[in-house]
PDB file of N, CA and C in Angstrom:
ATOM      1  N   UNK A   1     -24.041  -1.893   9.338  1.00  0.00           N
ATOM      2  CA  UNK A   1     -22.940  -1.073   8.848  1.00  0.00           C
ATOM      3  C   UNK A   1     -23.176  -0.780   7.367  1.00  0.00           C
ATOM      4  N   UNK A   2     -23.183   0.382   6.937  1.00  0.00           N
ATOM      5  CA  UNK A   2     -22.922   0.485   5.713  1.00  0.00           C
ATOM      6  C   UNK A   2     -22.159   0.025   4.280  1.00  0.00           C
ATOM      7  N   UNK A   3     -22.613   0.155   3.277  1.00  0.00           N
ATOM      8  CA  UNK A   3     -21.717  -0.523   2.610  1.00  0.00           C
ATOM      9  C   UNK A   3     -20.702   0.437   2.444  1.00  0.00           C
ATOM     10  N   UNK A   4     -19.323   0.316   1.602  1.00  0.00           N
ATOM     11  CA  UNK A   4     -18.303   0.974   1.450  1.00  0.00           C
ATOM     12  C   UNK A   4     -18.415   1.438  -0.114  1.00  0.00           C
ATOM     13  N   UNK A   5     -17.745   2.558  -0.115  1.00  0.00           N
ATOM     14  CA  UNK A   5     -18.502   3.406  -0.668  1.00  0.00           C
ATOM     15  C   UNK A   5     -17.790   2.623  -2.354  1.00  0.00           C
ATOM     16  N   UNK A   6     -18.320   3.343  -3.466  1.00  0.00           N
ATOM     17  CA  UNK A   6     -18.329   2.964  -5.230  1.00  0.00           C
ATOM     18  C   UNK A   6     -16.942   3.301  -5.735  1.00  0.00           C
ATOM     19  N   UNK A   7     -15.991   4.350  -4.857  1.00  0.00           N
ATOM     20  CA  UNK A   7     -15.204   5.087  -5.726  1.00  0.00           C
ATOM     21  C   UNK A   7     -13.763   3.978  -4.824  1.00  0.00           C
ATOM     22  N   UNK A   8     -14.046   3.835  -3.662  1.00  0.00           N
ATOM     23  CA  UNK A   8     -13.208   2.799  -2.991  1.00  0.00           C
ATOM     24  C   UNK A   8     -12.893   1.612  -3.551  1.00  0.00           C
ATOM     25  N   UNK A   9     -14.309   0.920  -3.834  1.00  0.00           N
ATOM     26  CA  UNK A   9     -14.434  -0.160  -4.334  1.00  0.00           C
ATOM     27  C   UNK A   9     -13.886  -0.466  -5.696  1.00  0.00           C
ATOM     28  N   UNK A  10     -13.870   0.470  -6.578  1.00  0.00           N
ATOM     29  CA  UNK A  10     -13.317   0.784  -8.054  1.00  0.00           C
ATOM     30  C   UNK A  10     -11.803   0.774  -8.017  1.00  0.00           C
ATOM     31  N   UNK A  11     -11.305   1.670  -6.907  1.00  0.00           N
ATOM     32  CA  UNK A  11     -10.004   1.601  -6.764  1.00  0.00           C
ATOM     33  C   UNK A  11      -9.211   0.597  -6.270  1.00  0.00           C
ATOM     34  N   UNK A  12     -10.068  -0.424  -5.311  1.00  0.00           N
ATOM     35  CA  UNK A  12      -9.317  -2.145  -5.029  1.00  0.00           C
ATOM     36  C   UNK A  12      -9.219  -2.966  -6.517  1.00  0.00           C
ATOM     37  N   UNK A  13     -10.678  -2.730  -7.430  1.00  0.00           N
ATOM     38  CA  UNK A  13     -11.151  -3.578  -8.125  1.00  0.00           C
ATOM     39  C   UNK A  13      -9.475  -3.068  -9.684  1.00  0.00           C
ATOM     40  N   UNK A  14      -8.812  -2.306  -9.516  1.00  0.00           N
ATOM     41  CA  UNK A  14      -8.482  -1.686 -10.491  1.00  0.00           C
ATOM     42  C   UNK A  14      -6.311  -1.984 -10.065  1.00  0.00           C
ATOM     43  N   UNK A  15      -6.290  -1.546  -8.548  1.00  0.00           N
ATOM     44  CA  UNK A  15      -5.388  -1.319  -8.464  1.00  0.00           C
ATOM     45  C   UNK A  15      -4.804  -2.846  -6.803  1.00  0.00           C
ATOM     46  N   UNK A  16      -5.855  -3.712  -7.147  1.00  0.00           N
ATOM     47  CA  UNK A  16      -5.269  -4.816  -5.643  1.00  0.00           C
ATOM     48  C   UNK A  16      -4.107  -5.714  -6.744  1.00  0.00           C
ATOM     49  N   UNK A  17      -3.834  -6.117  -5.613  1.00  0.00           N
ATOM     50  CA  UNK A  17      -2.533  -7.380  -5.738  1.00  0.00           C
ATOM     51  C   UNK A  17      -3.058  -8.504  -5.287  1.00  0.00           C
ATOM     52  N   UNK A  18      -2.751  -9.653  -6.331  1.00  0.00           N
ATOM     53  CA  UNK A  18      -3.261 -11.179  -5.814  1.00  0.00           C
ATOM     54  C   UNK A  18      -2.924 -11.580  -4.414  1.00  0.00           C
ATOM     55  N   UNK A  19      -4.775 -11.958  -3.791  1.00  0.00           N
ATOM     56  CA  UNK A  19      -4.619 -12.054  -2.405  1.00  0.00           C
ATOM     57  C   UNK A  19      -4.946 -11.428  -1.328  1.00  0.00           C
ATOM     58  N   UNK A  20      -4.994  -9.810  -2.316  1.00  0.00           N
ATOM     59  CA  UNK A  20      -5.642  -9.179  -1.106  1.00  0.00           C
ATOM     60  C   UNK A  20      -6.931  -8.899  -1.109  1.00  0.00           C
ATOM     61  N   UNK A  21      -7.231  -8.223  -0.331  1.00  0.00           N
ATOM     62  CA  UNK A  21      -9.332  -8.226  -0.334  1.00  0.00           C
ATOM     63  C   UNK A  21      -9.819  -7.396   0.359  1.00  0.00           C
ATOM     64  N   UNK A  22     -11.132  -6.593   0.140  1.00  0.00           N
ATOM     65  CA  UNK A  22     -11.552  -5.613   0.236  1.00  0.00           C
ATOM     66  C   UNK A  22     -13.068  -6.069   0.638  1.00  0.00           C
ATOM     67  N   UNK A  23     -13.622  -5.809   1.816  1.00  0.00           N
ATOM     68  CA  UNK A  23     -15.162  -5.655   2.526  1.00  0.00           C
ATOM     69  C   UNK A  23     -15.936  -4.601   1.818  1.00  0.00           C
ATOM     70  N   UNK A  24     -16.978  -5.305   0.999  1.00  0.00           N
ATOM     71  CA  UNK A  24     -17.409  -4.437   0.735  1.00  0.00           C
ATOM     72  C   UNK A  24     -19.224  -4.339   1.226  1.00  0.00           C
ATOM     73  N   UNK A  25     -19.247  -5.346   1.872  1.00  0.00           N
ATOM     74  CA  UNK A  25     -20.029  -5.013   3.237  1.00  0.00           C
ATOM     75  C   UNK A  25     -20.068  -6.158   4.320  1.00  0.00           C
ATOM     76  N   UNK A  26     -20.876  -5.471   5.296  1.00  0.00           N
ATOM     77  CA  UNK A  26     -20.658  -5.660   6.928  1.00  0.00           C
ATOM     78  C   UNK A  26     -22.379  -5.938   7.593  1.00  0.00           C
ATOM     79  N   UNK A  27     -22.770  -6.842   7.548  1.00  0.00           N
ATOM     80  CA  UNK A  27     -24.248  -6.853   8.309  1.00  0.00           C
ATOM     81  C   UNK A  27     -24.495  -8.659   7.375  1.00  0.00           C
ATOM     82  N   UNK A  28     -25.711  -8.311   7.306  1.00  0.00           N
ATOM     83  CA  UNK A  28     -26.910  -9.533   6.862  1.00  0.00           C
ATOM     84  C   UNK A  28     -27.168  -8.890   5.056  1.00  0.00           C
ATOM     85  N   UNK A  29     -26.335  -9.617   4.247  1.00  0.00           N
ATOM     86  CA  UNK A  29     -26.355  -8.943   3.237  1.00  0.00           C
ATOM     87  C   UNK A  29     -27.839  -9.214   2.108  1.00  0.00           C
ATOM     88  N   UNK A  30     -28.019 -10.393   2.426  1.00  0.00           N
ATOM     89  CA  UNK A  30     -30.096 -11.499   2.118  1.00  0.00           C
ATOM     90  C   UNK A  30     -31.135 -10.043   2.365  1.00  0.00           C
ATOM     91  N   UNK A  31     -30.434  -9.810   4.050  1.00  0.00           N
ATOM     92  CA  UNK A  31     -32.120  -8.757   4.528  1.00  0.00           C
ATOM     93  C   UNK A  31     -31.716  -7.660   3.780  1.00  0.00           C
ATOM     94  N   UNK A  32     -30.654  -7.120   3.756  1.00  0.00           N
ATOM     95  CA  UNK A  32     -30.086  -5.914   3.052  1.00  0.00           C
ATOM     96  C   UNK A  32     -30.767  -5.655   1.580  1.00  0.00           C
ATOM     97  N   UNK A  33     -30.463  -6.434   0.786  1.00  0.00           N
ATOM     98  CA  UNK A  33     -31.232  -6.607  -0.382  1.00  0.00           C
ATOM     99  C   UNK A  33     -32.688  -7.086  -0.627  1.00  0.00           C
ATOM    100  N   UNK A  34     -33.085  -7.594   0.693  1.00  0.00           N
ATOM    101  CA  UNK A  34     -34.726  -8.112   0.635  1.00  0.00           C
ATOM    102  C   UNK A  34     -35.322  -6.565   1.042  1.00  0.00           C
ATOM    103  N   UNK A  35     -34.267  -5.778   1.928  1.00  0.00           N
ATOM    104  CA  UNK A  35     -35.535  -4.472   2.152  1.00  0.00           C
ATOM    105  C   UNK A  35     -35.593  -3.178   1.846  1.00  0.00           C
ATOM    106  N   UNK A  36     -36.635  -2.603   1.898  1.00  0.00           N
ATOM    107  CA  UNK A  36     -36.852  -1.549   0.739  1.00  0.00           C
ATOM    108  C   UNK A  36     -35.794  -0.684   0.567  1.00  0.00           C
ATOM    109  N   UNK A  37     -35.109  -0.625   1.941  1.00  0.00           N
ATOM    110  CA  UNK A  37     -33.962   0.851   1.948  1.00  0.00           C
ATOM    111  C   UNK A  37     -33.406   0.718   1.513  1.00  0.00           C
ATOM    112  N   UNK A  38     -32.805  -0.752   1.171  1.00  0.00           N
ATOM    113  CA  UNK A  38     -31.252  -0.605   0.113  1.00  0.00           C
ATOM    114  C   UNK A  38     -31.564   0.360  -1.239  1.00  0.00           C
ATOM    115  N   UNK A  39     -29.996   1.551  -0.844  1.00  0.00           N
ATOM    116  CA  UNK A  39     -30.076   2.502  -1.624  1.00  0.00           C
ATOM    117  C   UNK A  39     -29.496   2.171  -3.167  1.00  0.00           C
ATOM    118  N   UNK A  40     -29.455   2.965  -3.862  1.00  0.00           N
ATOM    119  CA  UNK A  40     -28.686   2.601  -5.345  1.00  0.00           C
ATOM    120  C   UNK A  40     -27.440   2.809  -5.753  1.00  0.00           C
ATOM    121  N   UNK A  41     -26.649   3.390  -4.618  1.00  0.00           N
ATOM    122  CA  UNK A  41     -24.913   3.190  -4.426  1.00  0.00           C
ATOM    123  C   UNK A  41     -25.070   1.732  -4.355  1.00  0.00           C
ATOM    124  N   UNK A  42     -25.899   0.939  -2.763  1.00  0.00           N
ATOM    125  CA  UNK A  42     -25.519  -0.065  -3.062  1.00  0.00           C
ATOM    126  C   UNK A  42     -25.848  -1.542  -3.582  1.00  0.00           C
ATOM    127  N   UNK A  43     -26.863  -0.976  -4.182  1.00  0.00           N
ATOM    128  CA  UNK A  43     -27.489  -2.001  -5.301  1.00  0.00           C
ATOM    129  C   UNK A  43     -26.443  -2.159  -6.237  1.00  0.00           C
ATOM    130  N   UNK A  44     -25.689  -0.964  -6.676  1.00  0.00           N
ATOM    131  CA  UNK A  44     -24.673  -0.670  -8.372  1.00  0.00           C
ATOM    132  C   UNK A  44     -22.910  -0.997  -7.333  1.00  0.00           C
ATOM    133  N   UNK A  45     -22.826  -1.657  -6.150  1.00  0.00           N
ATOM    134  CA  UNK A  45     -21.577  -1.961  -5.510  1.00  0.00           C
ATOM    135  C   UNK A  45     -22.000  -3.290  -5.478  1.00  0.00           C
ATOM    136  N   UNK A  46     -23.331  -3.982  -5.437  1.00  0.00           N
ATOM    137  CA  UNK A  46     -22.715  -5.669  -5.367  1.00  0.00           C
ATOM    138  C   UNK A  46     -23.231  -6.099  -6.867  1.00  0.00           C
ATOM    139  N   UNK A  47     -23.565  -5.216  -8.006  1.00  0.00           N
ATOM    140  CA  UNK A  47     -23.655  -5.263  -9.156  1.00  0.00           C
ATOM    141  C   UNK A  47     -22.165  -5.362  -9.687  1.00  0.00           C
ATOM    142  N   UNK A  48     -21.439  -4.103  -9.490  1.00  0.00           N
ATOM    143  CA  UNK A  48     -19.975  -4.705  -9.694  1.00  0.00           C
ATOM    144  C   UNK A  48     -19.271  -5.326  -9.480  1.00  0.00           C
ATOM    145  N   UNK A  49     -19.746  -5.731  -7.820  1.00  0.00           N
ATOM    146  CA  UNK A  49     -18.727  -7.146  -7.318  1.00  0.00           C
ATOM    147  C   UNK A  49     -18.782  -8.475  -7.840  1.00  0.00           C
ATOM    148  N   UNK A  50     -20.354  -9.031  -8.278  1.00  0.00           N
ATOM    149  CA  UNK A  50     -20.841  -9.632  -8.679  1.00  0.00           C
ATOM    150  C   UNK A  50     -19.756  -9.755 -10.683  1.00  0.00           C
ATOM    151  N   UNK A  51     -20.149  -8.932 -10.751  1.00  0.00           N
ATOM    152  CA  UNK A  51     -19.346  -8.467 -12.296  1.00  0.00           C
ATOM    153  C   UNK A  51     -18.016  -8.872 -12.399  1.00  0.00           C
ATOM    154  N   UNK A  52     -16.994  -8.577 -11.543  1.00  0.00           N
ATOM    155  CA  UNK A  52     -15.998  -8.486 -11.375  1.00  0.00           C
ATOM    156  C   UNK A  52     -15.420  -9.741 -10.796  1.00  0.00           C
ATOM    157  N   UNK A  53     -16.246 -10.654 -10.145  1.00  0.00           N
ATOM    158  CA  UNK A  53     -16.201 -12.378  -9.799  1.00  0.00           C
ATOM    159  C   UNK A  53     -16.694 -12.999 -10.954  1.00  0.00           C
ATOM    160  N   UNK A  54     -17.498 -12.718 -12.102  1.00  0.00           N
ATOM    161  CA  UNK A  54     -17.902 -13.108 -13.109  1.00  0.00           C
ATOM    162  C   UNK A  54     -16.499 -13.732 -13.717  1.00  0.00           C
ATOM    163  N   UNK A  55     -15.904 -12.962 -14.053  1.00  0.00           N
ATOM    164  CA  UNK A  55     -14.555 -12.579 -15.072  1.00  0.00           C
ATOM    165  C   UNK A  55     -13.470 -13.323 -14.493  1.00  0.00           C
ATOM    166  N   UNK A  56     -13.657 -14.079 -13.619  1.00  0.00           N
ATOM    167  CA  UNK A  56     -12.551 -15.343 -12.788  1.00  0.00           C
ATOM    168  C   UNK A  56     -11.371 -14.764 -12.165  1.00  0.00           C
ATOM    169  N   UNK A  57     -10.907 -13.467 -12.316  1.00  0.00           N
ATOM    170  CA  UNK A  57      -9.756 -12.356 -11.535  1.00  0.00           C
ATOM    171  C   UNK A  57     -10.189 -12.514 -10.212  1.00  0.00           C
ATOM    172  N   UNK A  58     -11.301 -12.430  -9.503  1.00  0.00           N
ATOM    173  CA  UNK A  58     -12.215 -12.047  -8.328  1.00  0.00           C
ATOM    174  C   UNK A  58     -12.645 -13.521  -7.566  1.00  0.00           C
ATOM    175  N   UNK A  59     -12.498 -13.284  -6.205  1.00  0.00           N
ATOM    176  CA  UNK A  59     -13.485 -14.596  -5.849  1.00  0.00           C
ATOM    177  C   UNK A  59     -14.251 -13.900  -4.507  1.00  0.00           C
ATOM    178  N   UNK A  60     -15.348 -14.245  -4.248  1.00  0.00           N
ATOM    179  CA  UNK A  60     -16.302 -13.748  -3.241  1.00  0.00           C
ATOM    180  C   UNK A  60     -15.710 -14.635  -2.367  1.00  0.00           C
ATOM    181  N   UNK A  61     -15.817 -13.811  -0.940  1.00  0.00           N
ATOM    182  CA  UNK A  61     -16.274 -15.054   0.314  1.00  0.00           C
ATOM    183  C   UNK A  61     -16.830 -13.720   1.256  1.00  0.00           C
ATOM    184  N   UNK A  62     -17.329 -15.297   2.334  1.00  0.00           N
ATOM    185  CA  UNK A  62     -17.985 -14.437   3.399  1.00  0.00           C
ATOM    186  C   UNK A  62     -17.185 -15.027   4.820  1.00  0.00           C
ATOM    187  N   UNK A  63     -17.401 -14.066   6.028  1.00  0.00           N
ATOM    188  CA  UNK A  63     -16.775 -14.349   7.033  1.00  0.00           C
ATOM    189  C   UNK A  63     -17.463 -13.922   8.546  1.00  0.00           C
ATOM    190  N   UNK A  64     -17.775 -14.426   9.438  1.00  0.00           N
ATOM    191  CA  UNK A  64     -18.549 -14.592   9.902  1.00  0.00           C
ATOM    192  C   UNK A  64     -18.078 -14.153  11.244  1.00  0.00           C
ATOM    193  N   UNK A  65     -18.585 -13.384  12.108  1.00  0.00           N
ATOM    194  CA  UNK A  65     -18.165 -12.474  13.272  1.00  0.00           C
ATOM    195  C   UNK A  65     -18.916 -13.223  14.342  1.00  0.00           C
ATOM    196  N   UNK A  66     -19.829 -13.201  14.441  1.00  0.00           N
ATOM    197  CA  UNK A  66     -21.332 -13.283  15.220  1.00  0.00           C
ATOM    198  C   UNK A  66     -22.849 -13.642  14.439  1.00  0.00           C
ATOM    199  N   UNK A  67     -23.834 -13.597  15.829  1.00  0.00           N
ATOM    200  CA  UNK A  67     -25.102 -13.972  15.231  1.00  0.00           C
ATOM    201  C   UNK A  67     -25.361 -12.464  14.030  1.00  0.00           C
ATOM    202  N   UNK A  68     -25.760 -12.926  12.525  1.00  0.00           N
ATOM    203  CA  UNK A  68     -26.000 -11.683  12.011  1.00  0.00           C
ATOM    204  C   UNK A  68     -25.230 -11.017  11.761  1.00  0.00           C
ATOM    205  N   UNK A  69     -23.850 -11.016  11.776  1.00  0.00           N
ATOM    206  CA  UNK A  69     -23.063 -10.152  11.431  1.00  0.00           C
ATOM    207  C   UNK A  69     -21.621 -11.052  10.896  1.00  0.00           C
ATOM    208  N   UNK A  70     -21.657 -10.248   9.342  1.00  0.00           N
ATOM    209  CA  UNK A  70     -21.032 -11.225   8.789  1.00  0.00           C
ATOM    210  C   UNK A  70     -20.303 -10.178   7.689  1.00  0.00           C
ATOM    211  N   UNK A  71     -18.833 -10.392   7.429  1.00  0.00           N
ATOM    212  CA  UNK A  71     -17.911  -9.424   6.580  1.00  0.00           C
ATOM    213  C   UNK A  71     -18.847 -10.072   4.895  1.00  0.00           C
ATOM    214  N   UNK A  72     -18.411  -9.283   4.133  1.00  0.00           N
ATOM    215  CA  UNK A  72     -19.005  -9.881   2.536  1.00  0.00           C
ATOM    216  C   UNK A  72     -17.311  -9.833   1.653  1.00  0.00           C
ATOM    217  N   UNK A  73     -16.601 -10.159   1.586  1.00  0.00           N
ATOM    218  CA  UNK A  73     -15.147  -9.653   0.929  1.00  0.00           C
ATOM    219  C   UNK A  73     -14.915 -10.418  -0.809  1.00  0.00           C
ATOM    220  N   UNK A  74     -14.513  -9.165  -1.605  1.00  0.00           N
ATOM    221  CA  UNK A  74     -14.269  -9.752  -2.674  1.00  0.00           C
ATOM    222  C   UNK A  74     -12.659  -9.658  -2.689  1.00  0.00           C
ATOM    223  N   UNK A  75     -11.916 -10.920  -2.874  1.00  0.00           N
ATOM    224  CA  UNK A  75     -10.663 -11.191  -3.455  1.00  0.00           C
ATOM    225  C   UNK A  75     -10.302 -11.013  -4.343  1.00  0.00           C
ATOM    226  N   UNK A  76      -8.833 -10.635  -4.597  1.00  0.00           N
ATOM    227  CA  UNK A  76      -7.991 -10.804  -6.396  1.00  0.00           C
ATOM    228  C   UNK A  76      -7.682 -12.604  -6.122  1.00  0.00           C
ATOM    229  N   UNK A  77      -7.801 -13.047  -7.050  1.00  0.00           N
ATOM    230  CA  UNK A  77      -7.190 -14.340  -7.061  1.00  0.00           C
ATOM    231  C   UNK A  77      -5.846 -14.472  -7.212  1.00  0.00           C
ATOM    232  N   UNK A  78      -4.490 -15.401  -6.779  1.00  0.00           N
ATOM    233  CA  UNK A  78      -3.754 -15.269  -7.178  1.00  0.00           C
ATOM    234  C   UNK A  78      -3.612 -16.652  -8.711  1.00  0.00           C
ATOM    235  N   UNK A  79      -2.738 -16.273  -8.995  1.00  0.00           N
ATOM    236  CA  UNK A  79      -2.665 -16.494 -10.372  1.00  0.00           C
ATOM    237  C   UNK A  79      -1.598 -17.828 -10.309  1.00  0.00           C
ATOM    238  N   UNK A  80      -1.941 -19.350 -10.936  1.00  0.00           N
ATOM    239  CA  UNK A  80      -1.001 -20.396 -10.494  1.00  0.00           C
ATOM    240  C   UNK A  80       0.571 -19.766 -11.542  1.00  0.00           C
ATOM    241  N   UNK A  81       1.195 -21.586 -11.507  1.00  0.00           N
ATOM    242  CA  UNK A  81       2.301 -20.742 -11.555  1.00  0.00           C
ATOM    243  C   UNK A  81       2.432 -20.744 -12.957  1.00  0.00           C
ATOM    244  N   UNK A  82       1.898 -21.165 -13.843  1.00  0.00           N
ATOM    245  CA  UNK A  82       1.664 -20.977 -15.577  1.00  0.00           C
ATOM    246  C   UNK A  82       0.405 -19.678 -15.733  1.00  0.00           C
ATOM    247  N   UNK A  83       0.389 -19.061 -14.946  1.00  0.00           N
ATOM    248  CA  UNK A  83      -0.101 -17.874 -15.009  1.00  0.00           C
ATOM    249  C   UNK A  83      -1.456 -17.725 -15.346  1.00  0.00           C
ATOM    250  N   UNK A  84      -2.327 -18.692 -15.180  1.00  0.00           N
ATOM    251  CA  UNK A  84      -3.694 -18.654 -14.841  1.00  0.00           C
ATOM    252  C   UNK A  84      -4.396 -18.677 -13.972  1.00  0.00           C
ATOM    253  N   UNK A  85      -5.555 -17.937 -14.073  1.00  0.00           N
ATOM    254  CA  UNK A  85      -5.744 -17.837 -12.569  1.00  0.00           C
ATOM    255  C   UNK A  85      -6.318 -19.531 -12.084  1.00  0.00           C
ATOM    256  N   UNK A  86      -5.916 -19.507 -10.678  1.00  0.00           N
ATOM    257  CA  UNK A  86      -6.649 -20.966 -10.303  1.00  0.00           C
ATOM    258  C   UNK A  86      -8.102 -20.534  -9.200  1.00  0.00           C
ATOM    259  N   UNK A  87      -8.408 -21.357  -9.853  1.00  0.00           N
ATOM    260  CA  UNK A  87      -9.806 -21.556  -9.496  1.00  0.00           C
ATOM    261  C   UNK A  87     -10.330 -22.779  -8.272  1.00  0.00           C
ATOM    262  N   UNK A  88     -10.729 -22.181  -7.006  1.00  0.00           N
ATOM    263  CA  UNK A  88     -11.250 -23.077  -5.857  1.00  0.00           C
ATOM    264  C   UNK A  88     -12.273 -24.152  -6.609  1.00  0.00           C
ATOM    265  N   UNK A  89     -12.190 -25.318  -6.040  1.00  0.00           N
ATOM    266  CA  UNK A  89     -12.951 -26.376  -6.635  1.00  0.00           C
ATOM    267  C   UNK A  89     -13.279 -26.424  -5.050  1.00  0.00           C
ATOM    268  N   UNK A  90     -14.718 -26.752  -4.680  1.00  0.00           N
ATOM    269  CA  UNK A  90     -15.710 -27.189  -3.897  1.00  0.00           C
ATOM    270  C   UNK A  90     -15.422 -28.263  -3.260  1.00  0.00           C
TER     271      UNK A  90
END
C-alpha cells in the first residue's frame, strides 16, 4: 500500500488532538526503505514523522495485521495533568 500522501500528513501533524493518530504507512516499512523504489514523497513523509516524534508532541507505534503487513501510525501524545507531555517508559 502506498504511503499517504505529504499534504495529509502536514495537516494531522498541525491540526490532531491528543490521542488521535494518523497511518502514515501500510506494508513492510525495513523493505520499503531497503529498496530502490522508495520514491521521495516518501522518503521526505517518514523524515517528518521521524521529526515530529523527535520533539516529544508525537509518539510512533506500529500495529500488526498479518504476516508482512503492518499499520506504521504516528500519535499526538496526550499531555499529563500539569500539562506536560507524558512520556511511555519501556
Amino acid at each position: 500500500m502506498p504511503s499517504a500522501d505529504l499534504s495529509r500528513l502536514s495537516a494531522f501533524l498541525l491540526s490532531s488532538q491528543p490521542g488521535e493518530s494518523f497511518e502514515y504507512f501500510r506494508g513492510r516499512l525495513d523493505v520499503e526503505l531497503a529498496g530502490l523504489d522508495a520514491d521521495a514523497e516518501a522518503r521526505r513523509i517518514r523524515k517528518l514523522v521521524y521529526a515530529a516524534a523527535q520533539d516529544g508532541k508525537f509518539e510512533l507505534a506500529q500495529q500488526r495485521h498479518g504476516f508482512d503487513d503492518y499499520s506504521y501510525l504516528i500519535r499526538r501524545r496526550r499531555p499529563s495533568p500539569r500539562g506536560r507531555v507524558v512520556r511511555a517508559v519501556a
